[in-house]
N, C-alpha and C. Protein backbone atom coordinates (compact mmCIF):
# COMPACT_ATOMS: atom_id res chain seq x y z
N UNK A 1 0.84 -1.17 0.00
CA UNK A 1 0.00 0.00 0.00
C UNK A 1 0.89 1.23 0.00
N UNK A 2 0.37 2.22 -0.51
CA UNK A 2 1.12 3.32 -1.01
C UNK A 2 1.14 4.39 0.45
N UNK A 3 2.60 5.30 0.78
CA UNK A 3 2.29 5.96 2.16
C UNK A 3 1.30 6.81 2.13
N UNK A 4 0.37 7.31 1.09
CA UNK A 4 -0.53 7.99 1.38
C UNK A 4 -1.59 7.80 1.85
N UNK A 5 -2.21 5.84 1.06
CA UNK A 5 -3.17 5.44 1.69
C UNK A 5 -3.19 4.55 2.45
N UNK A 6 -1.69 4.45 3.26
CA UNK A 6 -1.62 3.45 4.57
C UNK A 6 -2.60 4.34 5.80
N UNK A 7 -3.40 3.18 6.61
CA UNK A 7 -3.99 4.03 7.37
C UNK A 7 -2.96 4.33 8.90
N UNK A 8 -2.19 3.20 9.06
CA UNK A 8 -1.33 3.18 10.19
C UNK A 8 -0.47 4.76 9.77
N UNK A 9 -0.27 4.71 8.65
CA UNK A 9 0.78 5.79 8.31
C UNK A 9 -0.01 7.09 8.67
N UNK A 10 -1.36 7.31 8.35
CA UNK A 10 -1.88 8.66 8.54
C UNK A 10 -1.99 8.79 10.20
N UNK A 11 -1.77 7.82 10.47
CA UNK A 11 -2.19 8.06 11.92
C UNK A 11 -0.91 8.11 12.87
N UNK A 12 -0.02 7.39 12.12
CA UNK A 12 1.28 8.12 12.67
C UNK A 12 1.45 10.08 12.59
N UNK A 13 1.33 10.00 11.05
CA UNK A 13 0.76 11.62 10.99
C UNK A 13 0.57 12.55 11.97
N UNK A 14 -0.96 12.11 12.27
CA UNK A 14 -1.66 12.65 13.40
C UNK A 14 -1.12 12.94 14.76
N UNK A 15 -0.70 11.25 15.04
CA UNK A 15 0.06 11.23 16.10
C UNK A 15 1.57 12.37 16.00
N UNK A 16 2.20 12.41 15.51
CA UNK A 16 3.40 13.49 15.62
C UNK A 16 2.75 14.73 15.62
N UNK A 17 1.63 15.10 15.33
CA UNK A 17 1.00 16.75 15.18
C UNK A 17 0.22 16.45 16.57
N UNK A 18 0.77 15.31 17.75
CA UNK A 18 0.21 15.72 19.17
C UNK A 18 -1.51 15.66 18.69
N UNK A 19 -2.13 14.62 18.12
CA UNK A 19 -3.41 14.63 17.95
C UNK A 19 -3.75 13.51 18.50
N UNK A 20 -2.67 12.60 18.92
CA UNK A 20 -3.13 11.20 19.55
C UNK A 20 -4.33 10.87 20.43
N UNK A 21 -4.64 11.91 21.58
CA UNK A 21 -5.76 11.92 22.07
C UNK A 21 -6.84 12.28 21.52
N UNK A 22 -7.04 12.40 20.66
CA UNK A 22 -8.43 12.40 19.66
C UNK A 22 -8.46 11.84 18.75
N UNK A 23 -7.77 10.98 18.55
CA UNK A 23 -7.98 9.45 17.32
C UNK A 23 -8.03 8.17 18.49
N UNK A 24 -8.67 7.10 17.65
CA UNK A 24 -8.00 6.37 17.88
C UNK A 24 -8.33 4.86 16.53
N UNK A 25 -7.15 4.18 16.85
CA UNK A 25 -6.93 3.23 15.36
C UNK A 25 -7.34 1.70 15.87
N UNK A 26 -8.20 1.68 15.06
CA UNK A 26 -9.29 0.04 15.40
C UNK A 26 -8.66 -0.88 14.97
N UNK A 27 -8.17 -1.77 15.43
CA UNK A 27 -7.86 -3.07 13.92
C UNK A 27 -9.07 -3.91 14.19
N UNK A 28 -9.46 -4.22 15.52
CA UNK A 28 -10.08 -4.94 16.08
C UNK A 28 -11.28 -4.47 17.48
N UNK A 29 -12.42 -4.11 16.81
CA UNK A 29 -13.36 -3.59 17.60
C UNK A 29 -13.57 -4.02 18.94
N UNK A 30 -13.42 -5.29 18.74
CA UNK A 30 -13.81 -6.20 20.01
C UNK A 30 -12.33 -6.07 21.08
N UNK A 31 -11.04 -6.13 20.63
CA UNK A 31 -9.71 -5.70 21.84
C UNK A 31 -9.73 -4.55 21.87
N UNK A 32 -9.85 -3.54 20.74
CA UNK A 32 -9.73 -2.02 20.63
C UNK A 32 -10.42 -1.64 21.76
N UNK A 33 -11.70 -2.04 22.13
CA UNK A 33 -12.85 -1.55 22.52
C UNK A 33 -12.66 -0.33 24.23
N UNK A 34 -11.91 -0.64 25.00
CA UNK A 34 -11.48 -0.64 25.83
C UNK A 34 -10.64 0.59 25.77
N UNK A 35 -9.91 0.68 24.83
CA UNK A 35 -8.74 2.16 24.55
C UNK A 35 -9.72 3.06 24.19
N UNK A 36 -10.76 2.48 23.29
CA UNK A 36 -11.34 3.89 22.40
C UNK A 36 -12.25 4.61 23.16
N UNK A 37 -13.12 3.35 24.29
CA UNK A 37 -14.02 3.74 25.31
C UNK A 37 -12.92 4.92 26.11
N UNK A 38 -11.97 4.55 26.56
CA UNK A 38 -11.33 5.21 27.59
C UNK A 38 -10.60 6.87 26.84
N UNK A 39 -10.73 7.02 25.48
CA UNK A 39 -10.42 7.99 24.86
C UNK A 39 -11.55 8.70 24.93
N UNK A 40 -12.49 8.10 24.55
CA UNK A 40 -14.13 9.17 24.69
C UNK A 40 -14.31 9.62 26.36
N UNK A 41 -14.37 8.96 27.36
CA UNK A 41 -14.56 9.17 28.53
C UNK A 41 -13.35 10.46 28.67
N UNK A 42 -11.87 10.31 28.86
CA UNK A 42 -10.84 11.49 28.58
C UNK A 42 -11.66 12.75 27.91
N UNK A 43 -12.36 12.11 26.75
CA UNK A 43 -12.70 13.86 26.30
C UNK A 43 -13.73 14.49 26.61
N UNK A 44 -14.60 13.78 27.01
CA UNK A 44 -15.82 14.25 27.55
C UNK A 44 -15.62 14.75 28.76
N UNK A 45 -14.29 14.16 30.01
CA UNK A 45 -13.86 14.55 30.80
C UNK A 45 -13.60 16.22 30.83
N UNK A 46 -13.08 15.93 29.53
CA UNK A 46 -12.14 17.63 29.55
C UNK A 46 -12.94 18.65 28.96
N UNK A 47 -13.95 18.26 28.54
CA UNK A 47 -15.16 19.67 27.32
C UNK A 47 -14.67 20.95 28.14
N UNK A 48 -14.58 21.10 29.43
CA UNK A 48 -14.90 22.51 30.21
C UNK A 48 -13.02 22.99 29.86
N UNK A 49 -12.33 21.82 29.86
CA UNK A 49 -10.53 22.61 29.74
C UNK A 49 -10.82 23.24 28.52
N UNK A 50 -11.40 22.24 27.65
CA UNK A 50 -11.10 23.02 25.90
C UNK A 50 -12.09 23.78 25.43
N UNK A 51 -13.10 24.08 26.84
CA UNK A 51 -13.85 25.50 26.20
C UNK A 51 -13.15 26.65 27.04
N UNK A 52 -12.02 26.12 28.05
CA UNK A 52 -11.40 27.50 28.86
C UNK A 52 -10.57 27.65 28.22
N UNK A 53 -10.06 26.70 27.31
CA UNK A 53 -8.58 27.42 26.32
C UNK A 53 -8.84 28.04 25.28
N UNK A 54 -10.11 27.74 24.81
CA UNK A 54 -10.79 27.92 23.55
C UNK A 54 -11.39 29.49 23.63
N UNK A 55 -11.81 30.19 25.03
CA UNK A 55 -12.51 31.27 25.10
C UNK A 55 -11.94 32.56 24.43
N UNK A 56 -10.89 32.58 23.62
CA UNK A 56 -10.27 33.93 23.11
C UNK A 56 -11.55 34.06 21.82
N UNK A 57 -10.98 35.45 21.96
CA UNK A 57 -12.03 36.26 21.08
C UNK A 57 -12.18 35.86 19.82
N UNK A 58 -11.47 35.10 18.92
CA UNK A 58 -11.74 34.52 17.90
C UNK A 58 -12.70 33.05 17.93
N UNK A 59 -13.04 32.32 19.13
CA UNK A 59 -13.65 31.49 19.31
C UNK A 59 -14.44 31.60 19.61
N UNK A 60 -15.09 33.10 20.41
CA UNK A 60 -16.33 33.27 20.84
C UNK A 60 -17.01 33.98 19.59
N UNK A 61 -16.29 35.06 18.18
CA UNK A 61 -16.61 35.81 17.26
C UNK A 61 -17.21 34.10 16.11
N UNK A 62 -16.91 33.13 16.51
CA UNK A 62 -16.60 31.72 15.87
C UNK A 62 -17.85 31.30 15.66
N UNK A 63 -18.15 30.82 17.67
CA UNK A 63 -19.05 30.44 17.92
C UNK A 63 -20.78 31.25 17.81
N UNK A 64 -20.65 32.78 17.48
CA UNK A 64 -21.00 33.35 17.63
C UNK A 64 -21.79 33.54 15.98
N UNK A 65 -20.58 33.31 15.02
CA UNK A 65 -21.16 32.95 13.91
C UNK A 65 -21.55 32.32 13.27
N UNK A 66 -21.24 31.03 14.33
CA UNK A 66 -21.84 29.58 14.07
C UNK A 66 -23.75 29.61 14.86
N UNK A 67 -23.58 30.12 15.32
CA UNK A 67 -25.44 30.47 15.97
C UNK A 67 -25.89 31.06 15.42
N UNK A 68 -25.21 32.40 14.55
CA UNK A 68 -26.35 32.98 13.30
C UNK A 68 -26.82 32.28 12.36
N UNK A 69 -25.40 31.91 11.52
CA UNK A 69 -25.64 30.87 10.17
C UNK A 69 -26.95 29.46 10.59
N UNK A 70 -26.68 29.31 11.98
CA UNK A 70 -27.46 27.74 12.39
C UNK A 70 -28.85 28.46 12.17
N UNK A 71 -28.90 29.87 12.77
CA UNK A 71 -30.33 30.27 13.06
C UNK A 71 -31.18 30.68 11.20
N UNK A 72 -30.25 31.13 10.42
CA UNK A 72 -30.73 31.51 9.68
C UNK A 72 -30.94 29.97 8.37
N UNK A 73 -30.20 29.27 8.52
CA UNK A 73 -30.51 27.60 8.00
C UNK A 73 -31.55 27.69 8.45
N UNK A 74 -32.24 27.80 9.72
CA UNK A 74 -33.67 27.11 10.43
C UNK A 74 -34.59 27.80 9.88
N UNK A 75 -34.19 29.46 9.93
CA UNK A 75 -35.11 30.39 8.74
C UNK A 75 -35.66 29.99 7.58
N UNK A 76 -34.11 29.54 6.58
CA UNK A 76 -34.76 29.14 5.23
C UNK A 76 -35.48 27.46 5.45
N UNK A 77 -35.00 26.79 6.05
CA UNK A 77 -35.48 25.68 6.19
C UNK A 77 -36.62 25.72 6.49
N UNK A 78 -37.60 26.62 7.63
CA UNK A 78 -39.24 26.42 7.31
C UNK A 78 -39.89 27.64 6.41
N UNK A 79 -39.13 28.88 5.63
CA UNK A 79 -39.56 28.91 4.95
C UNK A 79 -39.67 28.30 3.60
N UNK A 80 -38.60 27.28 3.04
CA UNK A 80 -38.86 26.15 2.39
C UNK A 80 -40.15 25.64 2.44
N UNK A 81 -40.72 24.98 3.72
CA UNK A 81 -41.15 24.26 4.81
C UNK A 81 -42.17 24.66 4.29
N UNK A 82 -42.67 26.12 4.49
CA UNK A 82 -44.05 26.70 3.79
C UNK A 82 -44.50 26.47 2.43
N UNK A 83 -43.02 27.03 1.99
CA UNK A 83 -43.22 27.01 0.69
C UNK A 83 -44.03 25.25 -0.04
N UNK A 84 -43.40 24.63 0.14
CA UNK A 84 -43.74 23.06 -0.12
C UNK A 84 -45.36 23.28 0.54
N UNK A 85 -45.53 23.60 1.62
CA UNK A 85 -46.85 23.09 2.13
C UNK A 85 -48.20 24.14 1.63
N UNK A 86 -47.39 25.04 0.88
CA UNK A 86 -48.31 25.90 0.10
C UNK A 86 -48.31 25.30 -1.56
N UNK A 87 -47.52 24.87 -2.00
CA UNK A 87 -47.13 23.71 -3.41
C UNK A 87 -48.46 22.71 -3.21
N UNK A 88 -48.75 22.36 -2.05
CA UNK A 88 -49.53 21.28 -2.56
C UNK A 88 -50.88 21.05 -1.46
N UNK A 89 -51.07 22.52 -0.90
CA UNK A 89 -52.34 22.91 -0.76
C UNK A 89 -53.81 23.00 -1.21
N UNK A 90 -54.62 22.06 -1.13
CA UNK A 90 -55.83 22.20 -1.99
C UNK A 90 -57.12 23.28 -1.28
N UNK A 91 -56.43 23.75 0.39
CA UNK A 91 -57.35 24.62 0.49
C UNK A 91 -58.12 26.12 -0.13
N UNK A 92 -57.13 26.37 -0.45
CA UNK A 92 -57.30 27.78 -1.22
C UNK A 92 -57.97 27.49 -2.08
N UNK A 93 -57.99 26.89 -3.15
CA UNK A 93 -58.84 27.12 -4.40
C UNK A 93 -59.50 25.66 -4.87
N UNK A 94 -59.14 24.95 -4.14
CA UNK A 94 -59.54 23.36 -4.41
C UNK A 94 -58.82 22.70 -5.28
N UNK A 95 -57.43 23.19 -5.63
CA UNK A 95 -56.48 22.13 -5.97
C UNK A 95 -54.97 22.74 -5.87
N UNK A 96 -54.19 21.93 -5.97
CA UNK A 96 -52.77 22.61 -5.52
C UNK A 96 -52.22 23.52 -6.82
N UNK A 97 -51.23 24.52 -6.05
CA UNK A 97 -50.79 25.43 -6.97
C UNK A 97 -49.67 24.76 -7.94
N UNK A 98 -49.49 23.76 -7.62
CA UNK A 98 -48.45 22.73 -8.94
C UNK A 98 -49.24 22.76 -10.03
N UNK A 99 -50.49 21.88 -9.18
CA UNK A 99 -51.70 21.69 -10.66
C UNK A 99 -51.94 22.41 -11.45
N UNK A 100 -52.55 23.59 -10.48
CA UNK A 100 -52.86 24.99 -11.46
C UNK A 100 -51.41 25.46 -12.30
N UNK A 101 -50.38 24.97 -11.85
CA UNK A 101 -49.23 25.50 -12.70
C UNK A 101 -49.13 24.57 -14.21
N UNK A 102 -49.35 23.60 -13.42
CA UNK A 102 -48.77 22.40 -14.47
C UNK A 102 -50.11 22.38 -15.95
N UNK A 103 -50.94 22.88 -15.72
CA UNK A 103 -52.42 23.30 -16.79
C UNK A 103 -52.34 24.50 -17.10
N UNK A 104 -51.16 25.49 -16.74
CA UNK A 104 -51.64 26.80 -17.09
C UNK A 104 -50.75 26.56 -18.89
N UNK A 105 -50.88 27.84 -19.51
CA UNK A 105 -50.35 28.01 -20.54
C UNK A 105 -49.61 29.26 -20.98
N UNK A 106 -48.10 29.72 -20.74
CA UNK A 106 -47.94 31.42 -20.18
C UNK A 106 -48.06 31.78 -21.88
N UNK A 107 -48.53 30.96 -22.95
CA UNK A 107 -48.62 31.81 -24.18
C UNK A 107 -50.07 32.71 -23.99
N UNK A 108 -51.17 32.53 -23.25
CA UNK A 108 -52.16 32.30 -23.23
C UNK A 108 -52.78 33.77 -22.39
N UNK A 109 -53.58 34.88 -23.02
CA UNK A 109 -53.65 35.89 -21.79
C UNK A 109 -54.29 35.80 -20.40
N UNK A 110 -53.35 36.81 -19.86
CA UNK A 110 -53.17 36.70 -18.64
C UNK A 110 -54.06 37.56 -18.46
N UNK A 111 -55.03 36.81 -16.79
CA UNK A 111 -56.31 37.45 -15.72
C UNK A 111 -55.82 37.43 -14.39
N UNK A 112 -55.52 38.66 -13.72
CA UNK A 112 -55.18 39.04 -12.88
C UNK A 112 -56.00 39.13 -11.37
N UNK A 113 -55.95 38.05 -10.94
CA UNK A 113 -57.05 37.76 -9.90
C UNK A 113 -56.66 37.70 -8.78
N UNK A 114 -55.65 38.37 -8.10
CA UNK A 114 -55.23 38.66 -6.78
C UNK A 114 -56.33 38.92 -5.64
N UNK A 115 -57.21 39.70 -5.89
CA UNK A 115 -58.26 39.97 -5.02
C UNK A 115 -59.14 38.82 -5.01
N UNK A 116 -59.68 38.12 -6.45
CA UNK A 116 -60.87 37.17 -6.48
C UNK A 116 -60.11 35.70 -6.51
N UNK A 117 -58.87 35.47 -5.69
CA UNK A 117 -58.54 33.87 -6.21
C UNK A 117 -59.16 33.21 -5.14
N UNK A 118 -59.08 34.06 -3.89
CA UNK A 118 -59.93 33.52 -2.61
C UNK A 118 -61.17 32.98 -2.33
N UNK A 119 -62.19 33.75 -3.71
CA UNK A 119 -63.35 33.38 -3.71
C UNK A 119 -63.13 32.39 -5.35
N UNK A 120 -62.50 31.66 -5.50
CA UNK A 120 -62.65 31.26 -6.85
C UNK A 120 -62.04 30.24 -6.51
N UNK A 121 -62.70 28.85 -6.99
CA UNK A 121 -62.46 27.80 -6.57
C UNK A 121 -62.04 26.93 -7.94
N UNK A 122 -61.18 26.22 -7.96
CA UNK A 122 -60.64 25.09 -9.08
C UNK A 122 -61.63 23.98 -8.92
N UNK A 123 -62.32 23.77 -8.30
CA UNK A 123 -63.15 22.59 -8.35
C UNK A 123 -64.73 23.34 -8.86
N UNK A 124 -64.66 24.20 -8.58
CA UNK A 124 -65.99 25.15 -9.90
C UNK A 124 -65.91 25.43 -10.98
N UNK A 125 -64.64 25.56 -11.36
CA UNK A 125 -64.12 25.73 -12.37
C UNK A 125 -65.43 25.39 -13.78
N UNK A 126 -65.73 24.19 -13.78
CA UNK A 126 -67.02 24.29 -15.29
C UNK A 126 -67.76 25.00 -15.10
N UNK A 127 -68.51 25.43 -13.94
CA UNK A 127 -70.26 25.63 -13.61
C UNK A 127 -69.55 27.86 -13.68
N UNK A 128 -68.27 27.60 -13.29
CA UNK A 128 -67.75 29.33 -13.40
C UNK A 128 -68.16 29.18 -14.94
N UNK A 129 -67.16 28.96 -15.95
CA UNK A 129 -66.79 28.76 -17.51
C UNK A 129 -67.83 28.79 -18.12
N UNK A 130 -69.20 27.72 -17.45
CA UNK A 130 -70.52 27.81 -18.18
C UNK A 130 -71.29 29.25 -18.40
N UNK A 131 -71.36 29.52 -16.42
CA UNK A 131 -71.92 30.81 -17.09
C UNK A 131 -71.33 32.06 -17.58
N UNK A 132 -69.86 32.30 -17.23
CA UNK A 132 -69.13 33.47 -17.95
C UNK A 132 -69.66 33.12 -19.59
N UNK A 133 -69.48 32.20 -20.40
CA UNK A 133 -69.86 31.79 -21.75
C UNK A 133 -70.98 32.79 -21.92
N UNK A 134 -71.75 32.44 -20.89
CA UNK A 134 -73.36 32.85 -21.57
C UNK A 134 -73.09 34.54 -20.97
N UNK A 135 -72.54 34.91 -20.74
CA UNK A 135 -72.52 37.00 -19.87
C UNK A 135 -71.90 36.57 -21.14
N UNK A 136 -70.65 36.06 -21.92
CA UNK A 136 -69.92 36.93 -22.93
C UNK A 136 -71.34 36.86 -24.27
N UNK A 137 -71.82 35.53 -24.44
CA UNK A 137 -72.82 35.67 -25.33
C UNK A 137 -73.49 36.90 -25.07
N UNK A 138 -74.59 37.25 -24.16
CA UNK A 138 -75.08 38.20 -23.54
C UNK A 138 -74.47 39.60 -24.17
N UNK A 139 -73.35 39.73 -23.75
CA UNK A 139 -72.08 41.18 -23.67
C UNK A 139 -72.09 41.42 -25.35
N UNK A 140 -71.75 40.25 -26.03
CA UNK A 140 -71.86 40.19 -27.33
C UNK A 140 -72.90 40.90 -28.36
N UNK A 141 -74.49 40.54 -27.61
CA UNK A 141 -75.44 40.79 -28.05
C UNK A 141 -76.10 42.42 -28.12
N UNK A 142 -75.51 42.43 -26.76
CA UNK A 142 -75.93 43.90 -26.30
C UNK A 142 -75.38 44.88 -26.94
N UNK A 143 -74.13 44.93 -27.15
CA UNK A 143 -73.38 45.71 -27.82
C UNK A 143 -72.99 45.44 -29.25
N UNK A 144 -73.84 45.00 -29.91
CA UNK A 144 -74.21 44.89 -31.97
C UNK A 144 -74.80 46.19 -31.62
N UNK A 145 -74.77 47.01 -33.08
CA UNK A 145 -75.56 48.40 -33.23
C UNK A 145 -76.45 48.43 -33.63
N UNK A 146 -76.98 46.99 -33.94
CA UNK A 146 -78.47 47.07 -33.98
C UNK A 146 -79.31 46.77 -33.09
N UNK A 147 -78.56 46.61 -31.94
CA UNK A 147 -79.65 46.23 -31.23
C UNK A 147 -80.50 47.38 -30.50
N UNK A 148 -81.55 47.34 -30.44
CA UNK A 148 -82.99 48.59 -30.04
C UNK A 148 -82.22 49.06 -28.97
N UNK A 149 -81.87 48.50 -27.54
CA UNK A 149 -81.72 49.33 -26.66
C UNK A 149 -80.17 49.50 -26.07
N UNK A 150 -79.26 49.38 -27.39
CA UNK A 150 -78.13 50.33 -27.36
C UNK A 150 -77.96 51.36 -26.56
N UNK A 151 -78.66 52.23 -27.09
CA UNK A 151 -78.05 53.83 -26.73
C UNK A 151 -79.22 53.47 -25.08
N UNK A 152 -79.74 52.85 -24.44
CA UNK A 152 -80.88 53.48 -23.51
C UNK A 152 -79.92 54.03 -22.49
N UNK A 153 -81.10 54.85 -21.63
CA UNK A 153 -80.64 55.51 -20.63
C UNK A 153 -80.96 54.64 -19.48
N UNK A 154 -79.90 54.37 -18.97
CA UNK A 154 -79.93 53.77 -17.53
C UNK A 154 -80.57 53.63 -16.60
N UNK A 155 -81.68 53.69 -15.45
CA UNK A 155 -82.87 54.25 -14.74
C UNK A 155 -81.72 53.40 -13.31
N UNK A 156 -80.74 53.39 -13.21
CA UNK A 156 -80.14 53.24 -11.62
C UNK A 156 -80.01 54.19 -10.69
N UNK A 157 -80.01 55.29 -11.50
CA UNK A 157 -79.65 56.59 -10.97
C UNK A 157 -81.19 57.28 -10.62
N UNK A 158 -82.32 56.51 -11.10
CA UNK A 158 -83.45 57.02 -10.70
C UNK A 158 -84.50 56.84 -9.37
N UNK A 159 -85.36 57.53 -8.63
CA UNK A 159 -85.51 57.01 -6.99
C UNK A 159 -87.25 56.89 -7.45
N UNK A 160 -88.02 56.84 -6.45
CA UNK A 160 -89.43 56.84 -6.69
C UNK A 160 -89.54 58.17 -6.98
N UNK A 161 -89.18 59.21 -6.83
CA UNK A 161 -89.62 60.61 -7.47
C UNK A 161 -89.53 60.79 -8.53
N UNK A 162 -88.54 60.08 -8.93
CA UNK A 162 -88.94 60.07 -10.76
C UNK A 162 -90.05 59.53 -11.24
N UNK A 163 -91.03 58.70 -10.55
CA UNK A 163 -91.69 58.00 -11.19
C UNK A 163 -92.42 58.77 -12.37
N UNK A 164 -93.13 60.09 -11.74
CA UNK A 164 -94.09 61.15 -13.03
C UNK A 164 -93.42 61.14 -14.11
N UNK A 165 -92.38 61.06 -14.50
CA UNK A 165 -91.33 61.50 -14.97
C UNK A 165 -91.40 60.39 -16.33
N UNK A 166 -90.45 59.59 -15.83
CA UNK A 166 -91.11 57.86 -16.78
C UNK A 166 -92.48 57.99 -17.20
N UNK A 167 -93.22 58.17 -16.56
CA UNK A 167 -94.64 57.66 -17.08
C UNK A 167 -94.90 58.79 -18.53
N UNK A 168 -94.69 60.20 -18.08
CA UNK A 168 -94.88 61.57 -19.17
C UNK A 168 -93.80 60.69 -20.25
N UNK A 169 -93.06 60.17 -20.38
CA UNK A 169 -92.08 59.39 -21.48
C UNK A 169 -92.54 58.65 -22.10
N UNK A 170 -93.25 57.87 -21.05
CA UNK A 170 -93.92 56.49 -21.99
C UNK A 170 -95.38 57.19 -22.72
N UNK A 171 -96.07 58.34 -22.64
CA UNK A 171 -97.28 58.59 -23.00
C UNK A 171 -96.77 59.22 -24.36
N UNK A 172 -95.81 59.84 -24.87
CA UNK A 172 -95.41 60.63 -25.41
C UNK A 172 -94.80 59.47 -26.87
């Protein structure tokens, strides 16, 4: 085996860089067992020495930036979290926003329904389509120039005091 990927050799390595107490080399789990136990117990012993040697200002600026980065992972991680659980939500509109993605068509014009998606449901979807059809038939009809009551005047704007009013119209 070559000295790079001898493992005895890397661990000689280690060992000369004074790392010996934090390895240790198995050949045999079952005799090993006993050294490696007694290496973990040693370090767990010492956590409080190597956080009193450890306390200079570069270890606390360390640790310090290791609790932001952790906190802000947890950030994106449930806003991920949302995100997914809004992907495949059927409350809002009665089917998930994949679906509605995966049927849309972006050649196709665009209806801007920010205000009405709340009241607009994907599972109504035909009985909506049916009757918009018949308002555009309708819309269609009304507005040909032949039709008689084109130009009329509106009567929304009118109260019961108008009534004399209408009637002198219709006699006339």
């Amino acid at each position: 085996m070559s000295e790079t990927g001898c493992v005895g050799c890397g661990f000689s390595r280690l060992k000369a860089r004074q790392l010996s107490e934090y390895l240790a080399l198995v050949h045999d789990f079952k005799n090993d067992r006993k050294e490696i136990y007694s290496k973990i117990a040693l370090q767990i012993e010492r956590v409080d020495e190597y956080k009193s040697k450890n306390i200079s200002i570069d270890a606390i600026q360390l640790e310090r930036k290791f609790l932001q980065l952790s906190h802000r992972i947890d950030q994106i991680t449930e806003e991920l979290e949302s995100f997914k659980r809004a992907l495949f939500d059927v409350t809002a509109c009665g089917t998930t926003i994949k679906e509605l993605y995966l049927q849309s068509d972006p050649t196709q014009e665009i209806i801007n329904l920010k205000q009405e998606f709340q009241h607009f449901r994907f599972d109504t979807l035909p009985d909506f389509l049916r009757k918009l059809n018949s308002y555009v038939h309708y819309a269609v009809n009304l507005n040909r120039n032949e039709y008689p009551w084109k130009d009329r005047k509106s009567f929304s704007s009118f109260t019961s005091l108008d009534e004399p009013q209408i009637k002198r119209a219709f006699r006339m």
